[in-house]
Protein backbone atom coordinates (compact mmCIF):
# COMPACT_ATOMS: atom_id res chain seq x y z
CA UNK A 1 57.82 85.86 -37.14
CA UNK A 2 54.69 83.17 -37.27
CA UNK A 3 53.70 80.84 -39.67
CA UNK A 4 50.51 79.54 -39.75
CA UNK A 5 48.90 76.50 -41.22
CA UNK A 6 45.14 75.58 -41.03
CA UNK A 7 43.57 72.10 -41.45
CA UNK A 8 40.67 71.07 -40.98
CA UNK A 9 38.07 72.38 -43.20
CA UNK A 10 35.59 70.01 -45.65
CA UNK A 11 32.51 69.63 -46.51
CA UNK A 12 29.58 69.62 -43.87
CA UNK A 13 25.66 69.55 -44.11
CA UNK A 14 23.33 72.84 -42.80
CA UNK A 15 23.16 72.61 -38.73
CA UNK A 16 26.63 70.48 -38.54
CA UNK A 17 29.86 71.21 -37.02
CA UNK A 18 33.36 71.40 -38.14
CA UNK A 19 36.21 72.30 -36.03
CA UNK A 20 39.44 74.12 -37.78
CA UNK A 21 43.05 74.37 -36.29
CA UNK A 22 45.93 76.53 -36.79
CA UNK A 23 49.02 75.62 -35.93
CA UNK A 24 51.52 78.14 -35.32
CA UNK A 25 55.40 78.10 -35.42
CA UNK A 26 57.69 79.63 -33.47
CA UNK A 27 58.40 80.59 -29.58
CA UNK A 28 56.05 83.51 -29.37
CA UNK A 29 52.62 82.48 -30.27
CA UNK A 30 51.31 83.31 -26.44
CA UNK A 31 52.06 86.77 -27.35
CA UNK A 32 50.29 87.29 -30.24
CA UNK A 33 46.75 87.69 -30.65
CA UNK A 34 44.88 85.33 -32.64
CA UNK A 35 41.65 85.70 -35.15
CA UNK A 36 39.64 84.11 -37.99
CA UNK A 37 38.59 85.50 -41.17
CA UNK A 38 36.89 83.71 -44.21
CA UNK A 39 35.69 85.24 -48.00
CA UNK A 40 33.34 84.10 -49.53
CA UNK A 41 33.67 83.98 -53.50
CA UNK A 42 33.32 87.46 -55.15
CA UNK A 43 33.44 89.04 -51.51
CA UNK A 44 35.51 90.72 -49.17
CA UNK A 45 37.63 89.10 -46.26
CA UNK A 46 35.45 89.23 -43.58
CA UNK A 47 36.06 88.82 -39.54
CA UNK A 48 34.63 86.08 -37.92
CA UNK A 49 36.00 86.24 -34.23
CA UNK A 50 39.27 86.91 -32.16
CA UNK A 51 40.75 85.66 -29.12
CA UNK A 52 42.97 88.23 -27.31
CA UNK A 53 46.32 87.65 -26.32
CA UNK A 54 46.31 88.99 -22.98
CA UNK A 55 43.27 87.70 -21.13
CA UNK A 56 41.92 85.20 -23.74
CA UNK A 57 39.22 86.89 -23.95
CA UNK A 58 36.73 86.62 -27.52
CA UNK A 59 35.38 88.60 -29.86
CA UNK A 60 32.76 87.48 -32.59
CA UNK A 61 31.00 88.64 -35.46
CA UNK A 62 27.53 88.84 -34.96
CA UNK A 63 26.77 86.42 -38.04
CA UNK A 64 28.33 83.62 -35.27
CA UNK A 65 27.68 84.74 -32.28
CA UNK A 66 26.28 82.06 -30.61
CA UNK A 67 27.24 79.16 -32.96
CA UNK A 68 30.71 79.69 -32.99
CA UNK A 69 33.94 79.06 -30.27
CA UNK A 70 37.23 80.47 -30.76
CA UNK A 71 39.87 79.13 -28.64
CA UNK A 72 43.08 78.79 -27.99
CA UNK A 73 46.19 76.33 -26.56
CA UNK A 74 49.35 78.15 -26.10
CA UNK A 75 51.11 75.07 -25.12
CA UNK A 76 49.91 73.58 -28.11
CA UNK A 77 51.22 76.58 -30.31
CA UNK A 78 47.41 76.06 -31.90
CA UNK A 79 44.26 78.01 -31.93
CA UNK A 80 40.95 76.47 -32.84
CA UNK A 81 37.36 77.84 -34.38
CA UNK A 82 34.51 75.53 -33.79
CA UNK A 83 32.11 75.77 -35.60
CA UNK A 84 28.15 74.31 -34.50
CA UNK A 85 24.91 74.97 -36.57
CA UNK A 86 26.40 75.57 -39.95
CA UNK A 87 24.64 77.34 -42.64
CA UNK A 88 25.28 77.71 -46.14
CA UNK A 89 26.23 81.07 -45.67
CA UNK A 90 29.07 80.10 -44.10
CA UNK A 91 30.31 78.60 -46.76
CA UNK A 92 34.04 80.12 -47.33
CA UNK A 93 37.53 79.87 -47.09
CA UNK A 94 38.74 80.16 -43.50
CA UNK A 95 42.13 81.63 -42.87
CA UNK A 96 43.77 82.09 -39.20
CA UNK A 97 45.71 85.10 -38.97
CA UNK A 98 48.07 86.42 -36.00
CA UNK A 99 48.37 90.00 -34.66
CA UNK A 100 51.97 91.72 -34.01
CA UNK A 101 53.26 90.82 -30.46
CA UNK A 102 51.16 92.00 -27.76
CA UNK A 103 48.45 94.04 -29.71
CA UNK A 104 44.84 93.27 -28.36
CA UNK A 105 41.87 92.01 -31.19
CA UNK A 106 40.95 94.15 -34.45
CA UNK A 107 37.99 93.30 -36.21
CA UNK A 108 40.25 94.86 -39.64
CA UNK A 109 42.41 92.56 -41.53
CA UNK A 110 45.40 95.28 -41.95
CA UNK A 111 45.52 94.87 -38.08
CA UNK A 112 47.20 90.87 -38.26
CA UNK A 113 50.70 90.66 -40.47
CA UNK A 114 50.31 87.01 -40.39
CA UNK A 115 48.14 84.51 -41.84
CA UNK A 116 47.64 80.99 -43.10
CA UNK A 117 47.08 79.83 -46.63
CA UNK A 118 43.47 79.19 -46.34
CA UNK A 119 41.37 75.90 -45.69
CA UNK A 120 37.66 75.42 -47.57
CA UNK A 121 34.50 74.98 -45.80
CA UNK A 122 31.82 74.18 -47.72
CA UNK A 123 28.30 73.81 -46.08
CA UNK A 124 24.92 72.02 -48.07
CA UNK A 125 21.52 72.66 -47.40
């Protein structure tokens, strides 16, 4: 079992950064792949990017590519998304979520049992 909890989120102007955490309980957080999602209002959960369990490697959407970094510190039990050259269509709510143990990135939400409550980023033009 992981819980999740997110902080970090706020309010930012167009082509500024933000960095989000997620801090993870338990003894088993190295195991478990590790991705971001946010929805928008009146939209669907979407994937943002992924960072794989076994070989830490990423995985983006292509709406970030290039602006975003997902990382991760396993002795820290907490993963990161930063987040550089923010538009306001990134404007969301940003949850972390956790894959079972030792299954490698998904880009589909039904693919990570566990997930934070949600932290607000709201970008300005």
């Amino acid at each position: 079992q992981v819980q999740l909890v997110e902080s970090g989120g706020g309010l930012v102007q167009a082509g500024g950064s933000l960095r989000l955490s997620c801090a993870a309980s338990g003894r088993t957080f190295s195991a478990h792949t590790m991705g971001w999602f946010r929805q928008a209002p009146g939209k669907e959960r979407e994937f943002v990017a992924a960072v794989n369990w076994s070989d830490d490697s990423t995985y983006y959407a292509d709406s970030v590519k290039g602006r975003f970094t997902i990382s991760r510190d396993n002795a820290k039990n907490t993963g990161y998304l930063q987040m550089n050259s923010v538009k306001p269509e990134d404007t969301a709510v940003y949850y972390c979520a956790a894959a079972q143990r030792w299954r490698n990135y998904s880009t589909n939400r039904n693919e990570y049992p566990y997930w934070g409550q949600g932290t607000q980023v709201t970008v300005s033009s």
